[in-house]
Structures are given as C-alpha cells and as structure tokens.
N, C-alpha and C. Protein backbone atom coordinates (compact mmCIF):
# COMPACT_ATOMS: atom_id res chain seq x y z
N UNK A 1 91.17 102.14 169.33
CA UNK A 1 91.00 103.11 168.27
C UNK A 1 89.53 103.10 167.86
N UNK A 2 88.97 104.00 167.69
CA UNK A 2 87.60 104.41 167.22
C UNK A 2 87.39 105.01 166.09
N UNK A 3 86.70 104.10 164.89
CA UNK A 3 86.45 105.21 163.40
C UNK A 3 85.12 105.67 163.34
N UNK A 4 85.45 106.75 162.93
CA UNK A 4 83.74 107.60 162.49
C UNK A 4 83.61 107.47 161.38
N UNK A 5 82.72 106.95 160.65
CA UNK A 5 82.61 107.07 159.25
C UNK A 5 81.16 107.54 158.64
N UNK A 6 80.80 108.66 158.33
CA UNK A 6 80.02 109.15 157.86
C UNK A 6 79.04 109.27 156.61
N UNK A 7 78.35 109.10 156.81
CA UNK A 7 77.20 108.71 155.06
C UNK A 7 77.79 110.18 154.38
N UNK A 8 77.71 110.15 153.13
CA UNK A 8 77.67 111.06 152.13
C UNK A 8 77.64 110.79 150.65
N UNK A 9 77.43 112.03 149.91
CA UNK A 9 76.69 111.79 148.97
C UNK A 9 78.36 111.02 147.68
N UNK A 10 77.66 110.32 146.57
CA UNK A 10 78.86 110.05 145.82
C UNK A 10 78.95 110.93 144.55
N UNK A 11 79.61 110.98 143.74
CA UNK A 11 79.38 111.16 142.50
C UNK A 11 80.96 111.25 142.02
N UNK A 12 80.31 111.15 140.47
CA UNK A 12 82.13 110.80 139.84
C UNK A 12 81.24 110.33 138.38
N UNK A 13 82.16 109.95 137.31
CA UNK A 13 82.24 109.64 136.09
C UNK A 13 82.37 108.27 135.82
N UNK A 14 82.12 107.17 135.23
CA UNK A 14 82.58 105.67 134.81
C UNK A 14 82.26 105.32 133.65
N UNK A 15 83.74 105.09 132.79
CA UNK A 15 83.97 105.26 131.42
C UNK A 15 84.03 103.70 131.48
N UNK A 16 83.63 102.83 131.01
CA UNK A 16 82.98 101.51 130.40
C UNK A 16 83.96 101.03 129.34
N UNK A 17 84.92 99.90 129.31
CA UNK A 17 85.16 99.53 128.04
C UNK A 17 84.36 99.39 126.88
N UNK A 18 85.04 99.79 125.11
CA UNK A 18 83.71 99.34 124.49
C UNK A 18 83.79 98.13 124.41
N UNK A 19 82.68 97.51 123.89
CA UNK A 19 82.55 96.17 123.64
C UNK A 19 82.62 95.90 121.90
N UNK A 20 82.63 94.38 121.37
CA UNK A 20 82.36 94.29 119.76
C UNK A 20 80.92 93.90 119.91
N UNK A 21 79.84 94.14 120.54
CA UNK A 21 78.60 94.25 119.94
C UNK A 21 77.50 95.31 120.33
N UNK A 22 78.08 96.28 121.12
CA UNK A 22 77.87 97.39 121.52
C UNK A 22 78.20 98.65 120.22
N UNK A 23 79.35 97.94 119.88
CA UNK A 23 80.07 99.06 118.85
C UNK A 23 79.12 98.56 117.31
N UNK A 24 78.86 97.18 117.40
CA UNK A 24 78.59 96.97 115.96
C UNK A 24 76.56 97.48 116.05
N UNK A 25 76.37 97.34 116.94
CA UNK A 25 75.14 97.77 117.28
C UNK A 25 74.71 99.43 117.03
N UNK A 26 75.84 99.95 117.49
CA UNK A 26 75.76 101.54 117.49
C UNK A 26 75.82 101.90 115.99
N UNK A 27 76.59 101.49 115.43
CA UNK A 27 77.30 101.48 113.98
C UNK A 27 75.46 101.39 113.18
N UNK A 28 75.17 100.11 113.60
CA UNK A 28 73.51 99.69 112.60
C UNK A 28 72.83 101.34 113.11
N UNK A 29 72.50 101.16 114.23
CA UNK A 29 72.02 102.10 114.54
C UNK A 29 72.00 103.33 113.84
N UNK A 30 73.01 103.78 113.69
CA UNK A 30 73.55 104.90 113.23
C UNK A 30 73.60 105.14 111.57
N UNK A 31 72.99 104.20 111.39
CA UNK A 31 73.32 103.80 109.77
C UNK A 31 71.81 104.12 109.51
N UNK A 32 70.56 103.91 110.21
CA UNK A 32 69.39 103.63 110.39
C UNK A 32 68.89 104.83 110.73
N UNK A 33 69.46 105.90 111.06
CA UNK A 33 69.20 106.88 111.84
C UNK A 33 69.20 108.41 110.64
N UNK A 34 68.10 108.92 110.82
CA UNK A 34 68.49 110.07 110.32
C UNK A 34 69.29 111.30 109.83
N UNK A 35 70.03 111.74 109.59
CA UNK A 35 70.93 113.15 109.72
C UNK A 35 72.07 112.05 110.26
N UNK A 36 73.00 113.47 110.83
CA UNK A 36 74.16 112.57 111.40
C UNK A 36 74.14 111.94 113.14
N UNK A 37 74.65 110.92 112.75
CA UNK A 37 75.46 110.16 114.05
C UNK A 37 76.42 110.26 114.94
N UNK A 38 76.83 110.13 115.83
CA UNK A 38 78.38 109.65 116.35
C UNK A 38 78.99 108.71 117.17
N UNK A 39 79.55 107.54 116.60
CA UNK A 39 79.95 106.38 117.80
C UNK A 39 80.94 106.94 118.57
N UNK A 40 80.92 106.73 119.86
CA UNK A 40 82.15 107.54 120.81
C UNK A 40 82.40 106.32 120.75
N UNK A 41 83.88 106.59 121.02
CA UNK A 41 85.10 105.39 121.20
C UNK A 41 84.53 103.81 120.55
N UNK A 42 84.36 103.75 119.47
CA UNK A 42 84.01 102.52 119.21
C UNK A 42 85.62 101.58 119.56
N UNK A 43 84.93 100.24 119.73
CA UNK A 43 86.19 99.15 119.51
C UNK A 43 87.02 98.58 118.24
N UNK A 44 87.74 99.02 118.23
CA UNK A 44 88.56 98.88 117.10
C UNK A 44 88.94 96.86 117.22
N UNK A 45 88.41 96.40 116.25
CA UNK A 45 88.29 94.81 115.65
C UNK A 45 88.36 94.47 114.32
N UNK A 46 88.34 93.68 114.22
CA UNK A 46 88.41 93.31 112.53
C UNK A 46 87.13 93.25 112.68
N UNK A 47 86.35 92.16 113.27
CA UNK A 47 84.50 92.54 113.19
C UNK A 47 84.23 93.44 113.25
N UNK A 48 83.89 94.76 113.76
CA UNK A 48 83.82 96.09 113.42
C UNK A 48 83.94 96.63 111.81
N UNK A 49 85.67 96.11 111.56
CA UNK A 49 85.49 96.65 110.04
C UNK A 49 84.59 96.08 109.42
N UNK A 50 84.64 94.78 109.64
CA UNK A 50 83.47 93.94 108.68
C UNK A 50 82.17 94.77 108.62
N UNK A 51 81.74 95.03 109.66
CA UNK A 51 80.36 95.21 110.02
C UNK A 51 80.11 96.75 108.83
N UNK A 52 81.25 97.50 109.14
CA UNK A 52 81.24 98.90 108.56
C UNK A 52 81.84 99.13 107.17
C-alpha cells in the first residue's frame, strides 16, 4: 500500500480554557482602563469574586 500525503495550508479556531489569573488579570486590567471593557468567558472561582 502506498500513501500520498500532501502539504497544505491549516487554519481553524482554538478556544483556550480560562485560567484564575488570566481572568483576575483581565478584570485589573479592565478596571484600569478607560471607557468600557469586556472579559470574554472569564473563570468563574471564588478568587475571581474576591478579586471583583
């Protein structure tokens, strides 16, 4: 049996778990930041609430 396997190009999307210091980071950030913000999908934690 013989495979051909051919180069080509990739592409696609990769959605990342959040993390608790990614989220609490974004949060400062955002607090720090002018006008409005928006955390996408933060991680829902009790540290989180703390933080916020």
């Amino acid at each position: 049996m013989k495979v051909l396997i051919s180069k080509s190009d990739i592409s696609g999307r990769v959605t990342a778990p959040s993390s608790k210091s990614y989220t609490i980071r974004g949060l400062m950030c955002a607090a720090l930041a002018r006008g409005e913000s928006e955390v996408v999908r933060p991680l829902a934690s009790d540290d989180t609430e703390a933080a916020i």
